[in-house]
Each structure stands twice: as C-alpha cells, then as structure tokens.
N, C-alpha and C. Protein backbone atom coordinates (compact mmCIF):
# COMPACT_ATOMS: atom_id res chain seq x y z
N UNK A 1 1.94 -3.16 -17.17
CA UNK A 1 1.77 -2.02 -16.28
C UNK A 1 2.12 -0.74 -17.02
N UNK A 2 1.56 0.52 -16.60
CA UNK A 2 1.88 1.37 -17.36
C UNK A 2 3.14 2.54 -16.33
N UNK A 3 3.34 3.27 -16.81
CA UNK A 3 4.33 4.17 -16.24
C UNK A 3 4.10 4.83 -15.07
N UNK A 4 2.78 5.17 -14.96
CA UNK A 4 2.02 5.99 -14.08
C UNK A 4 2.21 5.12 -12.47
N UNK A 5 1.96 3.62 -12.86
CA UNK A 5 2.23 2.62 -12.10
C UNK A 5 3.78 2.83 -10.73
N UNK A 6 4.99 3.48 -11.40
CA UNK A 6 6.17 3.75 -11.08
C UNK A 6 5.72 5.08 -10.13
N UNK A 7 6.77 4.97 -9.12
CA UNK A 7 6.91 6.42 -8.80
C UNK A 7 8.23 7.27 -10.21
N UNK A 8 8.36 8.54 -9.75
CA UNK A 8 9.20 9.02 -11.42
C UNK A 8 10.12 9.75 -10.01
N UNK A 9 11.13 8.96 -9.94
CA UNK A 9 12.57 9.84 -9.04
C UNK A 9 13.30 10.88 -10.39
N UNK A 10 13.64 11.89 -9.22
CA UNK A 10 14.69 13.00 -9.74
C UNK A 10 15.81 13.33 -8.88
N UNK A 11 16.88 13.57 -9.21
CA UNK A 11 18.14 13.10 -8.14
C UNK A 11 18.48 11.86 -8.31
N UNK A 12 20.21 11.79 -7.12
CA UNK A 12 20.34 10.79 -6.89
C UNK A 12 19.39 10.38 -5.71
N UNK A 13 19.17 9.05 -6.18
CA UNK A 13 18.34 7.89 -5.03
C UNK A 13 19.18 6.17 -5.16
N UNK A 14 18.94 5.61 -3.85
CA UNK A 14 19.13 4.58 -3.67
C UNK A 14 17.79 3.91 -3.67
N UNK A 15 18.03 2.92 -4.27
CA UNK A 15 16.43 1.54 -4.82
C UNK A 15 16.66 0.47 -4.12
N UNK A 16 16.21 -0.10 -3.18
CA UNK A 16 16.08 -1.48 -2.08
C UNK A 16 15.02 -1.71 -2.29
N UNK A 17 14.77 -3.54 -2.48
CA UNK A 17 13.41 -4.07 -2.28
C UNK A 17 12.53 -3.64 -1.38
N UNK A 18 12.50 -2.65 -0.04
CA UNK A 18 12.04 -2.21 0.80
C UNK A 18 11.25 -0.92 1.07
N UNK A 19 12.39 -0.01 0.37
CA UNK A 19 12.55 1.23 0.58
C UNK A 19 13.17 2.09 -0.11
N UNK A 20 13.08 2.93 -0.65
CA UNK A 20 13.56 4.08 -1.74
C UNK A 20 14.33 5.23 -0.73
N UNK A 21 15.38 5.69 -0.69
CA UNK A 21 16.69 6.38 -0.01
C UNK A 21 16.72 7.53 -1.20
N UNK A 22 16.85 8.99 -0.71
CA UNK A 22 16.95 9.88 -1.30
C UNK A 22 18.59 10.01 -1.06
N UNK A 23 19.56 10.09 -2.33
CA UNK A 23 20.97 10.23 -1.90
C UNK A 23 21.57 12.00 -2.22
N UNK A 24 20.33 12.90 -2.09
CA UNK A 24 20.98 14.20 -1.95
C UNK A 24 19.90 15.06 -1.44
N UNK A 25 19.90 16.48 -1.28
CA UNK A 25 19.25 17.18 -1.05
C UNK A 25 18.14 18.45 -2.29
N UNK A 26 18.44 17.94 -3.55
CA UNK A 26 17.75 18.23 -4.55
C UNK A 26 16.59 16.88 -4.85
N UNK A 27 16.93 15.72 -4.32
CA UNK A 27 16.02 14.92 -4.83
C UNK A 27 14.48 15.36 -4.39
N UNK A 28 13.85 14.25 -5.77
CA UNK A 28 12.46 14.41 -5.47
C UNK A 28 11.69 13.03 -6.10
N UNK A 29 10.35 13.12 -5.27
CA UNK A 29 10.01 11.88 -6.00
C UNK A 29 8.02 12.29 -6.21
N UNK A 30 7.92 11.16 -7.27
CA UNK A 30 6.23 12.04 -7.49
C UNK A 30 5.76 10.74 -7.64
N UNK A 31 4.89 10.45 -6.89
CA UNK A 31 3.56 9.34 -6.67
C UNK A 31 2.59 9.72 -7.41
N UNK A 32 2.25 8.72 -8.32
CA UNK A 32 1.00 8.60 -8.77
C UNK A 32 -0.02 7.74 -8.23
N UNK A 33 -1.15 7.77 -7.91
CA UNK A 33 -1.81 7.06 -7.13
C UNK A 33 -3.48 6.89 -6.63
N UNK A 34 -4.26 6.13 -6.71
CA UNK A 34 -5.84 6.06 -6.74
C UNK A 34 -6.05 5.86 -5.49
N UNK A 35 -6.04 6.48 -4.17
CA UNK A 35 -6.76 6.23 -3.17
C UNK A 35 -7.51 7.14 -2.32
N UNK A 36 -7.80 6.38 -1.39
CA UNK A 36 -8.93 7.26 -0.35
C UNK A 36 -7.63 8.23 0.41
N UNK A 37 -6.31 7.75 1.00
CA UNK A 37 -5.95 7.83 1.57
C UNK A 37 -4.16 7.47 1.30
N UNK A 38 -3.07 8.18 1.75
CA UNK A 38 -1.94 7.97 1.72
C UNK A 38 -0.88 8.26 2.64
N UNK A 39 -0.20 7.16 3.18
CA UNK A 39 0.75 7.60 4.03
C UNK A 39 1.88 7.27 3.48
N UNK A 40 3.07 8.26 3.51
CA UNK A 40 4.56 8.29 3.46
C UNK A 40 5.45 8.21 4.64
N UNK A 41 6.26 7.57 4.69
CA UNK A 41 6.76 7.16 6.01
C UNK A 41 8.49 7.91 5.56
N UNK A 42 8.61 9.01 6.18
CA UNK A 42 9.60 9.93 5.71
C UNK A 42 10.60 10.17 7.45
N UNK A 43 12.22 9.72 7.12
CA UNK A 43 12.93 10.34 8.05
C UNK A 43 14.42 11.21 7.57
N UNK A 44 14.81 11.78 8.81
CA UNK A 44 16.51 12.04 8.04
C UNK A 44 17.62 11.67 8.91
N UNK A 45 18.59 11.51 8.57
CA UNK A 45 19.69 11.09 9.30
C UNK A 45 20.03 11.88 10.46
N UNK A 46 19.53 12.86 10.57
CA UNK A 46 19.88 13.78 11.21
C UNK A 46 19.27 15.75 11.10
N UNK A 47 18.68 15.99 11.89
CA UNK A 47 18.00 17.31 11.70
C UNK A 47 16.70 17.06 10.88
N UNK A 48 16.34 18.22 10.88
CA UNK A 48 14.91 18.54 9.99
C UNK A 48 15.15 18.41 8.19
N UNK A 49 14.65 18.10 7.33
CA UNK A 49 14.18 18.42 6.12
C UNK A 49 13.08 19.12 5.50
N UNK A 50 13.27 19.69 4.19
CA UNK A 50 11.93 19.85 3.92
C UNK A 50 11.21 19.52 3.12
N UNK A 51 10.02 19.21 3.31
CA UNK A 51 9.51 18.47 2.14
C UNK A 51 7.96 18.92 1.56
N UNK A 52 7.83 18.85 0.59
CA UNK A 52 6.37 20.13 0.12
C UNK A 52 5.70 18.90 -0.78
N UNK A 53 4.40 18.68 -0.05
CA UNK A 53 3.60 18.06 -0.64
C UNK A 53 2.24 18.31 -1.08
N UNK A 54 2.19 18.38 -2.20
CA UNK A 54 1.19 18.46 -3.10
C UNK A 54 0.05 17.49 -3.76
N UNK A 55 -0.93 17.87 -3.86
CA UNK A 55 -1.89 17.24 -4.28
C UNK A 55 -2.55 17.64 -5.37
N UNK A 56 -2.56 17.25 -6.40
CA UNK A 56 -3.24 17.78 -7.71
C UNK A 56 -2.57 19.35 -8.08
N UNK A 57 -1.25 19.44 -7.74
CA UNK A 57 -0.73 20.39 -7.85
C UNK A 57 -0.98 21.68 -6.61
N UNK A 58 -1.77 21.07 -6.10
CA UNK A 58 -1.78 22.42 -4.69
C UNK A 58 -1.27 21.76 -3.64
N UNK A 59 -0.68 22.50 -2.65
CA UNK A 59 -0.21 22.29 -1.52
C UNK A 59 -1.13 21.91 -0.02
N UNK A 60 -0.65 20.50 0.28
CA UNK A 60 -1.33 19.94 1.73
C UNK A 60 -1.41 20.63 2.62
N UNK A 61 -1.93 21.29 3.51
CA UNK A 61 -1.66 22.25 4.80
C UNK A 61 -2.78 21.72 5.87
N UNK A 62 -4.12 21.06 5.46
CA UNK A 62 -5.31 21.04 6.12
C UNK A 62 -5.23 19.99 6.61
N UNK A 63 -4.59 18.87 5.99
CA UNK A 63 -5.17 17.55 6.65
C UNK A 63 -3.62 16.40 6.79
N UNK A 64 -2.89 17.69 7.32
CA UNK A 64 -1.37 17.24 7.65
C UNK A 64 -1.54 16.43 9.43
N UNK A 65 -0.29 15.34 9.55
CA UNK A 65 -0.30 14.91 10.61
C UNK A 65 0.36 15.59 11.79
N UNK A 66 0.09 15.68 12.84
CA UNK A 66 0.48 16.43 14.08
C UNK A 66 1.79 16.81 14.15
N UNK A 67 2.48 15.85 13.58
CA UNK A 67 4.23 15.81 14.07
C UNK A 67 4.55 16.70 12.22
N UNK A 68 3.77 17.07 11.73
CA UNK A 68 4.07 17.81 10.14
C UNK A 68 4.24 19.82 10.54
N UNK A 69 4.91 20.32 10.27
CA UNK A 69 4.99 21.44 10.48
C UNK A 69 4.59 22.57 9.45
C-alpha cells in the first residue's frame, strides 16, 4: 500500500479499530481518496466545532449537508 492509502493526522489523536478521536483543538486530519462521493461522520463532546473542508484545496460551501453551517 502506498502512503496516500493512510489518512496523514496532525495533533494529538486517539487510533481505535473503529474510529479516529481528535485529542485537541489544533488537530487535523487529511483524506486522500478516489470517489464519487464522501461522508465523514463528525461529533463533539459538547458545543459546536469548527471544521473547514476542502477539496482540491478549495473550500466546500455548495454541496454541504443541511445540518453543516
């Protein structure tokens, strides 16, 4: 497999066979990935976060899900 294969975390994070846990508020994480289509399944312990997602280096705004602000 090659590297690209990995997501590439920055910050602390927690790694579970399941699920990847961001353990601060600087973390970040960057998907590499070949599809039609992608969903991230993102919560917080408590209150809002923010999170800026990009695509080929530009920012998502058009084809965000209802509950995305």
């Amino acid at each position: 497999m090659t590297n690209t294969e990995y997501p590439a975390l920055k910050g602390l994070w927690f790694v579970y066979p399941d699920k990847i846990v961001s353990g601060g508020a600087q973390s970040s994480i960057k998907l590499h990935f070949n599809a039609g289509k992608v969903y991230a399944v993102m919560g917080a312990p408590q209150g809002k976060v923010h999170v800026d997602l990009r695509l080929n280096g530009e920012k998502l705004i058009a084809e965000k899900g209802s509950d995305v602000t």
